[in-house]
Protein backbone atom coordinates (compact mmCIF):
# COMPACT_ATOMS: atom_id res chain seq x y z
CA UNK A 1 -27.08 5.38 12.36
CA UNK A 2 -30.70 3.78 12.87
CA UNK A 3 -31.38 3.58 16.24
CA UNK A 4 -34.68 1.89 16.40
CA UNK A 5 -36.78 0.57 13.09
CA UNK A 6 -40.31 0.38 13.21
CA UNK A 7 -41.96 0.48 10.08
CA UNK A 8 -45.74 0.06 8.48
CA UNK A 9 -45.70 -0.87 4.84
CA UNK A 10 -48.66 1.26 3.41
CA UNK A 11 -51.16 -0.28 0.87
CA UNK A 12 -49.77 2.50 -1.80
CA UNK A 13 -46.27 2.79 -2.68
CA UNK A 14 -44.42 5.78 -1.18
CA UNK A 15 -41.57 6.35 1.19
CA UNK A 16 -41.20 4.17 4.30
CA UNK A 17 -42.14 5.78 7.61
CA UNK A 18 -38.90 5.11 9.93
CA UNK A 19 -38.85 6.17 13.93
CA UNK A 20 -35.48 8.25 13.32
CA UNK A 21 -33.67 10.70 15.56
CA UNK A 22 -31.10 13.15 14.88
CA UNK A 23 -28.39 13.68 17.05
CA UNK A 24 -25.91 17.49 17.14
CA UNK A 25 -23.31 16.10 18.72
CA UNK A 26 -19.38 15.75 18.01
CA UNK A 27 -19.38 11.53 16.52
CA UNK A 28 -16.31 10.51 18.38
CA UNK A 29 -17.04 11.99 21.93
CA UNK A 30 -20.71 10.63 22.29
CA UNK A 31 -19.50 6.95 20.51
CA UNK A 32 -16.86 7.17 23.60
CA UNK A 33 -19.49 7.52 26.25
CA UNK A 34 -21.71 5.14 24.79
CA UNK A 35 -18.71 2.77 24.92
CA UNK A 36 -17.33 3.57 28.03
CA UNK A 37 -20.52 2.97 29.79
CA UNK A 38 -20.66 -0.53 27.64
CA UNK A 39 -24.11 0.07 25.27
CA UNK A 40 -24.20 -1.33 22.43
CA UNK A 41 -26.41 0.09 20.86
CA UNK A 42 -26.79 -0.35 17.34
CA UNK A 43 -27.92 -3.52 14.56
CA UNK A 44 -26.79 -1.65 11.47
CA UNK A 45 -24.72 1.31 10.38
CA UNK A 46 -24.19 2.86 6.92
CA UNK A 47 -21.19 5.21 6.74
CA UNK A 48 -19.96 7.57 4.21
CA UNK A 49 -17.19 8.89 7.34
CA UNK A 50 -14.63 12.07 6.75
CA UNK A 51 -11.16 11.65 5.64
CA UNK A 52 -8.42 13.97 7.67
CA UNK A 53 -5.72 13.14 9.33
CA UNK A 54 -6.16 13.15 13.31
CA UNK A 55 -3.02 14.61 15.36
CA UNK A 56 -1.55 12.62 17.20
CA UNK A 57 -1.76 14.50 20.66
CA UNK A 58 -5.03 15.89 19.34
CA UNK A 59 -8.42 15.52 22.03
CA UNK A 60 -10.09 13.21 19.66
CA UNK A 61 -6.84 10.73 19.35
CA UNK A 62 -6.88 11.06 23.01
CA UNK A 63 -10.68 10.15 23.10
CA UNK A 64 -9.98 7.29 20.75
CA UNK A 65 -7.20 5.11 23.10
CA UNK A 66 -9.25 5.69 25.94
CA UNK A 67 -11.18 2.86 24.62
CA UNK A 68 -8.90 0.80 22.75
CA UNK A 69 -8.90 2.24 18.94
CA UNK A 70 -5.13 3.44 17.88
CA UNK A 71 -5.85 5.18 14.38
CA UNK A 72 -4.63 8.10 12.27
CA UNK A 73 -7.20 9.07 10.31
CA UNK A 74 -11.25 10.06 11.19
CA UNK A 75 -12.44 7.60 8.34
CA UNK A 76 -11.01 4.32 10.38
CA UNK A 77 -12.03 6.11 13.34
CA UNK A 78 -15.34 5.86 12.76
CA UNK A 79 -15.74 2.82 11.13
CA UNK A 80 -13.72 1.60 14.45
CA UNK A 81 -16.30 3.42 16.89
CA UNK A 82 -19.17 1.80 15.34
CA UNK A 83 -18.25 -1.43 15.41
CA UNK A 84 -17.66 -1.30 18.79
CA UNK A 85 -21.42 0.08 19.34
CA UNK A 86 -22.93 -2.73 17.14
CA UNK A 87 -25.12 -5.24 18.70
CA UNK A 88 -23.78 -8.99 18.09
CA UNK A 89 -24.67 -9.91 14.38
CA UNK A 90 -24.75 -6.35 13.68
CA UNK A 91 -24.29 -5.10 10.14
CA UNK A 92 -21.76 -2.24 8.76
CA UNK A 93 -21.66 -0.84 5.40
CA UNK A 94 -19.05 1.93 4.77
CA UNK A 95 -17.56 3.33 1.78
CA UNK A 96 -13.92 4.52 2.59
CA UNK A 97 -11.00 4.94 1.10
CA UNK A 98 -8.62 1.64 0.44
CA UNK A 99 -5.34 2.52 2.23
CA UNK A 100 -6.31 1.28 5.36
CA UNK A 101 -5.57 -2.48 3.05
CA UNK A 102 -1.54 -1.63 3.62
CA UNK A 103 0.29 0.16 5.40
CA UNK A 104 2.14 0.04 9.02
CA UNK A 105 -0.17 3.15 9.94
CA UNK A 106 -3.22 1.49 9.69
CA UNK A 107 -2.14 -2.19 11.06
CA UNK A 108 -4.36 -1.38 14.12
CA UNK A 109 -7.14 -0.71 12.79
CA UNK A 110 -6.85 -3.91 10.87
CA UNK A 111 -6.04 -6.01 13.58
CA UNK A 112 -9.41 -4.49 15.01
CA UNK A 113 -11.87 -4.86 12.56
CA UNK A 114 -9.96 -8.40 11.80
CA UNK A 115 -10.49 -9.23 15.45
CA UNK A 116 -14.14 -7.97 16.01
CA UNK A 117 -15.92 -8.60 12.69
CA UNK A 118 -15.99 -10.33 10.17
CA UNK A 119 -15.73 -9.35 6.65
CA UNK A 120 -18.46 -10.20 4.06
CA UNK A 121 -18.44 -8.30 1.26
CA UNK A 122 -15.82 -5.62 -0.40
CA UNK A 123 -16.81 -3.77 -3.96
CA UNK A 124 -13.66 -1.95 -5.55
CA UNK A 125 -14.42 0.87 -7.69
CA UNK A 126 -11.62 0.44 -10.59
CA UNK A 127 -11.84 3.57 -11.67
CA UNK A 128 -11.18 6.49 -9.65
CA UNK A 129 -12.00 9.77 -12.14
CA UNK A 130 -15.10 7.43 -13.30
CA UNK A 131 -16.64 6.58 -10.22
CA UNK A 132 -15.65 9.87 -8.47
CA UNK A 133 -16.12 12.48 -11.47
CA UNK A 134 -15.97 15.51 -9.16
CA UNK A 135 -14.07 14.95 -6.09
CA UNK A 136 -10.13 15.17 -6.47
CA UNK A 137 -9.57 11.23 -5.34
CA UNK A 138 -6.20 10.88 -4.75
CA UNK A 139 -7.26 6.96 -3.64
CA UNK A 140 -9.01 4.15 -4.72
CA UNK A 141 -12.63 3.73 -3.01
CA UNK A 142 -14.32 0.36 -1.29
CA UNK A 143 -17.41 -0.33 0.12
CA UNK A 144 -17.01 -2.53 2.55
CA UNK A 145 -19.49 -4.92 4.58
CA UNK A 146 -19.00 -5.79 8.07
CA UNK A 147 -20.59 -8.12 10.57
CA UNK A 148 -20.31 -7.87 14.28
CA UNK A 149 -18.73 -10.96 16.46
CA UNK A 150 -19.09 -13.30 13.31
CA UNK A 151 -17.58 -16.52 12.01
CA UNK A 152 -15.29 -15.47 9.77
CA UNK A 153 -16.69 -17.26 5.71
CA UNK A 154 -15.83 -17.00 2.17
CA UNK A 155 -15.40 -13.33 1.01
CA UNK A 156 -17.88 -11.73 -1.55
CA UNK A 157 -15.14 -9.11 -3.70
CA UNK A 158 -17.15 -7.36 -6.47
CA UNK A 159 -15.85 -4.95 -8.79
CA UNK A 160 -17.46 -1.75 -11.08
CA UNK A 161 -15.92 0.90 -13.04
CA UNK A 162 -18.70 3.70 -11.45
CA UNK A 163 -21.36 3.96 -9.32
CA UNK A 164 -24.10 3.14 -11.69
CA UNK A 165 -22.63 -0.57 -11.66
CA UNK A 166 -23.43 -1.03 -14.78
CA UNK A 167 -20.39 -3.50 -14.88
CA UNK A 168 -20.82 -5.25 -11.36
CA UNK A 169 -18.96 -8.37 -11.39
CA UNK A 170 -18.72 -10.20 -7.99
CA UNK A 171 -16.47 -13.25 -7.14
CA UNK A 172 -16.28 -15.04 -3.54
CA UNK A 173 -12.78 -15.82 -2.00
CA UNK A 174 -11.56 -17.90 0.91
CA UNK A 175 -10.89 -15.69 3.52
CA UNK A 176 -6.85 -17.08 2.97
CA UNK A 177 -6.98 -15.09 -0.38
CA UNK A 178 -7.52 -11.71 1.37
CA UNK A 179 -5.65 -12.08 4.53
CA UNK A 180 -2.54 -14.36 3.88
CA UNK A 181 -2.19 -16.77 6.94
CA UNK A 182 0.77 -15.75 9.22
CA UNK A 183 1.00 -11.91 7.34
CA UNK A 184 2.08 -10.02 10.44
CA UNK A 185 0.90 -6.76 8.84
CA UNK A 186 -2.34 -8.12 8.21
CA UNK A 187 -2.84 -7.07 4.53
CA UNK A 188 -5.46 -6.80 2.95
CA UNK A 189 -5.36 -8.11 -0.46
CA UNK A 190 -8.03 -7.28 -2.76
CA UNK A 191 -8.27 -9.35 -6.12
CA UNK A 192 -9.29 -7.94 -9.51
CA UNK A 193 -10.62 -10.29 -12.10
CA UNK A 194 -8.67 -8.29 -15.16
CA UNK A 195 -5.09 -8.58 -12.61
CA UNK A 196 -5.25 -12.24 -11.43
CA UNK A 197 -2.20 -14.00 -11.95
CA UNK A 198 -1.32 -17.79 -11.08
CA UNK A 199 0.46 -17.81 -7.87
CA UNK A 200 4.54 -18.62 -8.75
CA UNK A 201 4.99 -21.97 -6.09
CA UNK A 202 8.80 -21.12 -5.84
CA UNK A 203 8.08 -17.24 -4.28
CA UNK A 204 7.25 -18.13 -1.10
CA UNK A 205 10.10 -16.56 0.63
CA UNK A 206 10.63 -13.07 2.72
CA UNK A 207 12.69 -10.31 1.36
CA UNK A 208 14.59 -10.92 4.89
CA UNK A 209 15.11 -14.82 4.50
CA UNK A 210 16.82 -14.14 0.88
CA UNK A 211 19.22 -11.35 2.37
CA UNK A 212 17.98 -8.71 1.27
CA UNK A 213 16.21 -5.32 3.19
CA UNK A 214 14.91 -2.15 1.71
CA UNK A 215 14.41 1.06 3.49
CA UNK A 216 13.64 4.80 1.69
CA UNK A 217 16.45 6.84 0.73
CA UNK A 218 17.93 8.50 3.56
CA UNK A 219 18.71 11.65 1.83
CA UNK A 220 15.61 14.34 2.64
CA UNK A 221 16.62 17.01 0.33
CA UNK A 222 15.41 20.09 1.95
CA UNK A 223 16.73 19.22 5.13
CA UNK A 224 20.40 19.15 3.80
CA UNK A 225 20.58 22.28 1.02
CA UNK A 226 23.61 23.35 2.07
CA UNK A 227 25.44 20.18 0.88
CA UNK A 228 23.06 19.71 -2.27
CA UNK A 229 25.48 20.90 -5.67
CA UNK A 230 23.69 21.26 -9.30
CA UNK A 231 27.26 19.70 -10.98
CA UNK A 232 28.98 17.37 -8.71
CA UNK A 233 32.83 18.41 -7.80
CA UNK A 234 35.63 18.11 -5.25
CA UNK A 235 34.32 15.20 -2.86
CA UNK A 236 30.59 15.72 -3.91
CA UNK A 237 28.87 12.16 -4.88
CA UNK A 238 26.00 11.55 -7.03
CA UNK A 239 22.50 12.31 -5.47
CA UNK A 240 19.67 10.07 -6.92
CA UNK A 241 16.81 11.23 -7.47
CA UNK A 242 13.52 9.85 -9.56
CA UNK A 243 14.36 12.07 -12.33
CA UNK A 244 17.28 10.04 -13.06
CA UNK A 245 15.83 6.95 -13.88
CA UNK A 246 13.70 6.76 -17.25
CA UNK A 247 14.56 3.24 -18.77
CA UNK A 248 17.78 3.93 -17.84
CA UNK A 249 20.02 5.82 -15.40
CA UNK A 250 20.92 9.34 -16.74
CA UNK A 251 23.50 11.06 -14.53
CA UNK A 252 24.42 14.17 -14.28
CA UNK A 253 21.53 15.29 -15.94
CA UNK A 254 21.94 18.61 -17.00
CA UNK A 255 18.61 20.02 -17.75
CA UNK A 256 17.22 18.62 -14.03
CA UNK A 257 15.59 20.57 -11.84
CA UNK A 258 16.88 18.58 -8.76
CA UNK A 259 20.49 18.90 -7.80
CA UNK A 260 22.98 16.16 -9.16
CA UNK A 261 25.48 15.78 -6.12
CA UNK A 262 25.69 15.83 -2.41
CA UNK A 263 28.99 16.77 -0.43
CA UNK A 264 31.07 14.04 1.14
CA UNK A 265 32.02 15.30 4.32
CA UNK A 266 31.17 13.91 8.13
CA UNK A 267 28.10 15.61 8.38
CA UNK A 268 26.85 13.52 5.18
CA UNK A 269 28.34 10.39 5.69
CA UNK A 270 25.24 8.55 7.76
CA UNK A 271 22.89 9.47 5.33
CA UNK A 272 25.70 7.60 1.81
CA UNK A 273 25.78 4.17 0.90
CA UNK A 274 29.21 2.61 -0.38
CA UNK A 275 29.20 2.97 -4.46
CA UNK A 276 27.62 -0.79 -5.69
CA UNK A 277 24.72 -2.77 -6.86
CA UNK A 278 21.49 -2.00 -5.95
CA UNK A 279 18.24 -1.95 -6.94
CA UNK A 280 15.88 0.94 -6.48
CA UNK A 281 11.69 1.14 -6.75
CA UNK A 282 9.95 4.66 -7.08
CA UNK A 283 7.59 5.43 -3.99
CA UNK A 284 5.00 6.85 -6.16
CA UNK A 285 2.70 5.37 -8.77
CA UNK A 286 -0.76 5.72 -9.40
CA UNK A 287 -3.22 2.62 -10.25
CA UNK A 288 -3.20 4.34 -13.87
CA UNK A 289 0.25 3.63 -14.87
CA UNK A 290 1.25 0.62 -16.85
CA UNK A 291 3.30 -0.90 -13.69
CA UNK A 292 2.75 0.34 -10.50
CA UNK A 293 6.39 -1.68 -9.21
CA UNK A 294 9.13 0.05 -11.36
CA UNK A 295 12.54 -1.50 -10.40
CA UNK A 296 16.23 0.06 -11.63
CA UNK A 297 19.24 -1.46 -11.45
CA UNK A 298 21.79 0.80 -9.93
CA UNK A 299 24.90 -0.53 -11.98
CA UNK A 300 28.41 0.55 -9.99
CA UNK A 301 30.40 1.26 -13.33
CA UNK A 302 28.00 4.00 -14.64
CA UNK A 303 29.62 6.33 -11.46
CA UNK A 304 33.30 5.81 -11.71
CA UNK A 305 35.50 7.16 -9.09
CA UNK A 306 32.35 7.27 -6.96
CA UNK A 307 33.15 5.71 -3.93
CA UNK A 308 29.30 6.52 -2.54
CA UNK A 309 25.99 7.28 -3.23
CA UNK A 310 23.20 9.28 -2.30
CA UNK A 311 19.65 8.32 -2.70
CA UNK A 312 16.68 10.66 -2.18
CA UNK A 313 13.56 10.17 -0.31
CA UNK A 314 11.41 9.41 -3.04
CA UNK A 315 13.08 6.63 -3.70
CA UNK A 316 12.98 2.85 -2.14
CA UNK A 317 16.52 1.25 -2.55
CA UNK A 318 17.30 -2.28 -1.75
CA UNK A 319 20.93 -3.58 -0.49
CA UNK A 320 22.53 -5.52 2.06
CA UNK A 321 22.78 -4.02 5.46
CA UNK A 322 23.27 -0.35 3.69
CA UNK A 323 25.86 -2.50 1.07
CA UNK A 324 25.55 -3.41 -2.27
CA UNK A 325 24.29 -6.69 -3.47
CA UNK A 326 25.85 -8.95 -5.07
CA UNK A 327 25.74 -8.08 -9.05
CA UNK A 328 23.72 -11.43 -9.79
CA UNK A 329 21.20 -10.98 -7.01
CA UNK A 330 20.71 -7.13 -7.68
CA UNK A 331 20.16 -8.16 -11.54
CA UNK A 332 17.45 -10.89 -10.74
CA UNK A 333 15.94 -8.94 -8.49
CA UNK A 334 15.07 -6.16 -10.78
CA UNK A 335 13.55 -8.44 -13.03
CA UNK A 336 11.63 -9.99 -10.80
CA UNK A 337 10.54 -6.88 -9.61
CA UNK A 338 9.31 -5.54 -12.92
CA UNK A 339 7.34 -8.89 -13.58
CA UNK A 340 3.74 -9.13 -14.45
CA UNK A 341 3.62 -11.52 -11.38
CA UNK A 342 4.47 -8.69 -8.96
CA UNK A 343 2.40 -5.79 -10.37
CA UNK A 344 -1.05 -8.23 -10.35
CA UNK A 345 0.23 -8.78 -6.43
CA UNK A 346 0.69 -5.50 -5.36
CA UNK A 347 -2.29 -4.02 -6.99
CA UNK A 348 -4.85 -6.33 -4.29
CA UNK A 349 -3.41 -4.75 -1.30
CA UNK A 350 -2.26 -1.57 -2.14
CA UNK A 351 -5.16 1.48 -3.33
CA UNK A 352 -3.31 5.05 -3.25
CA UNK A 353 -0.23 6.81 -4.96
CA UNK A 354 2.41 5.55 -2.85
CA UNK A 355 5.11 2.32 -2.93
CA UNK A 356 6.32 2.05 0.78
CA UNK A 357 9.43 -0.16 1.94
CA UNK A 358 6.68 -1.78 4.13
CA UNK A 359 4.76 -3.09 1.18
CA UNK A 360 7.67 -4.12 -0.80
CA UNK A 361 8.84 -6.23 2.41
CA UNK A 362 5.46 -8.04 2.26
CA UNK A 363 5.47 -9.49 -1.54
CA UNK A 364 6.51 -12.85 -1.56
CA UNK A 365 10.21 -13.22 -3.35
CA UNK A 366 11.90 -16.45 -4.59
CA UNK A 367 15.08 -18.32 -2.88
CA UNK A 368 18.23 -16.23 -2.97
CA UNK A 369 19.85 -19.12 -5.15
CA UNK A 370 16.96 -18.64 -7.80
CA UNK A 371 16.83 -15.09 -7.52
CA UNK A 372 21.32 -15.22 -8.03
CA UNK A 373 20.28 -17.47 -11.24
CA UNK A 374 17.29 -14.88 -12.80
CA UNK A 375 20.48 -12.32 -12.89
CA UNK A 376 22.95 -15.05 -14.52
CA UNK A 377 20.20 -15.63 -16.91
CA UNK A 378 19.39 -11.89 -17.63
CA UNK A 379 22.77 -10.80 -18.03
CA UNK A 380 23.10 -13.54 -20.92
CA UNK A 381 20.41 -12.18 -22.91
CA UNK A 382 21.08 -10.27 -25.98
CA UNK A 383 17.81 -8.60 -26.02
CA UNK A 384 16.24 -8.88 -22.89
CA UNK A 385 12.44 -8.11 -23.32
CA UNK A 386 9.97 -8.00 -21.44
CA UNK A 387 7.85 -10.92 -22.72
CA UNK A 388 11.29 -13.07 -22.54
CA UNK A 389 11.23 -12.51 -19.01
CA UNK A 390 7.72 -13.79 -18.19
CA UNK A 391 8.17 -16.72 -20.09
CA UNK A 392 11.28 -17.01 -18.22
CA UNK A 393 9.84 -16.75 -14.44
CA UNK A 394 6.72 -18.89 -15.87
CA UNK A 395 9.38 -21.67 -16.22
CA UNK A 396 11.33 -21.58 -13.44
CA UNK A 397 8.97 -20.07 -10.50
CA UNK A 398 5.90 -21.83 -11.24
């Protein structure tokens, strides 16, 4: 941070003299007094801030509430402390890691930065081994400009595939196209050129409205190995995991590293949902693969005699208050889910590895009548691919 600029531009070019002071000190503890005793003292700030989780009964997370910031990681922690020490009109540039744009973790932090600054500008590197050749970058990366007690304009989203921005492309937004009015997360969606998609008119409803919930499999694997079987038997029920589903559901699979079954007995039953229709999305995916959504229908008759089922963490199931759906709704659904539409959608808002039941919740769906019709209409099809279906939702959703 620049504390005070005073400069003399020389009559020869060389570097700019710049009034600068260094300062030992731990980031978060000195911010903190600076804030508690109300200074703020800053007109810009450029940050390139640490990524690690903070504990939550840690000192610093501690430090942090005292005034006001609720965060879980030091990156949004210091992007939080130094807006709160800029002057009014004061700039912030930081480049950070994209999954504060999602999340219930970081919904603080956005309702912060949302509620203090205003955003100006945000440049999404597209690629992450490109831009990032020798760090391990689990996430995508933003830089992202802030202004201190602003009016809130038209949003500046650029894009490059590296740092030499060689490929800059930059596009302004209404601010309604990054932060949908009424979200109550407070996404933030960030649109690539290559991804945009036409809205669909008739998706406009919640995944609660239609009927539908989704929550992550209940079943955490290595908390349960005594009931966990390689070959299901007796009362054991099939046990779900991401290994099963590859185009289609293969179960028992007999070359699987993960077990196949789960015992049925009282100390499993909270953790089974009745044998039926329902739909299940992996919870990881990386920007690089073709879809980042991948939907399964879980079809009833492929486990006969089952009368429940287990589903693995990993895994984000839909159903009907822990029930099956109805075999119509479960079928559109999945298509739906597996549409173009959808994977343009959730690429804006969502920057790491991971597909949470929180950001599946906050895609827009269509009515539960249309979504009951997609699945009449897909189980007709003789040969249901994949450019039938877009031209199908074109028709009927736009």
């Amino acid at each position: 941070m620049v504390r005070k600029l005073e400069a003399n531009i020389p009559d020869s070019i060389g570097p700019l003299p710049i009034a600068h002071y260094v300062c030992h000190a731990d980031f978060i503890e000195r911010a903190v007094m600076f804030i508690l005793r109300k200074e703020r003292l800053f007109t810009h700030a450029i940050l390139n801030p640490p990524y690690k989780k903070i504990s939550s009964s840690s000192h610093h997370r501690t430090l942090l509430r005292d005034v006001g910031i609720e965060t879980v990681n030091l990156y949004t922690a210091f992007v939080a402390l130094a807006v709160a020490l800029l002057q009014p009109g004061g700039q912030l540039a930081a480049i950070i890691p994209r999954s504060f744009c999602n999340g219930p973790y970081y919904k603080p932090f956005r309702e912060f930065i949302l509620r203090h600054t205003a955003i100006r500008h945000i440049h999404l590197f597209k690629s992450r081994t490109e831009a990032f050749k020798t760090d391990k970058v689990l996430q995508e990366n933003v830089i992202i400009q802030l202004v201190r007690d602003a009016e809130q304009a038209a949003i500046t989203v650029s894009t490059s595939t590296n740092g030499d921005m060689t490929d800059y492309v930059a596009v302004q937004h209404s601010f309604d196209k990054i932060v949908r009015p009424g979200d109550p997360e407070k996404f933030i969606h960030i649109p690539d050129s290559e991804s945009e998609t036409e809205a669909f008119t008739q998706a406009n409803y919640s995944l609660a409205s239609v009927g539908v919930e989704v929550s992550t499999g209940p079943v955490v694997d290595f908390r349960v190995k005594e009931y966990l079987r390689d070959i299901p038997q007796g009362d054991d029920v099939p046990l779900l995991y991401s290994g099963h589903f590859n185009g289609k559901i293969e179960w028992p699979k007999a070359d699987s590293k993960k077990p196949n079954a789960i015992v049925r007995c009282a100390e499993t039953m909270k953790w089974l949902y009745p044998n039926g229709y329902y739909v299940i999305v992996r919870r990881l995916s990386s920007k690089e693969e073709k879809r980042r959504v991948v939907a399964y229908l879980v079809d009833p008759t492929y486990f006969p005699n089952m009368p429940f089922l287990g589903f693995e963490n990993h895994l984000n199931v839909f159903h009907s208050r822990k029930s099956g759906l109805s075999e119509d709704m479960a079928h559109g659904l999945a298509i739906y889910l597996n549409s173009r539409f959808i994977d343009s959608l959730f690429r804006r808002f969502n920057g790491h590895t991971q597909v949470n039941a929180t950001d599946l919740r906050a895609l827009p769906y269509p009515s539960t009548q249309t979504l009951k019709e997609l699945g009449i209409w897909a189980k007709g099809q003789k040969d249901l691919t994949q450019e039938a279906v877009e031209r199908h939702l074109e028709n009927v959703l736009a």
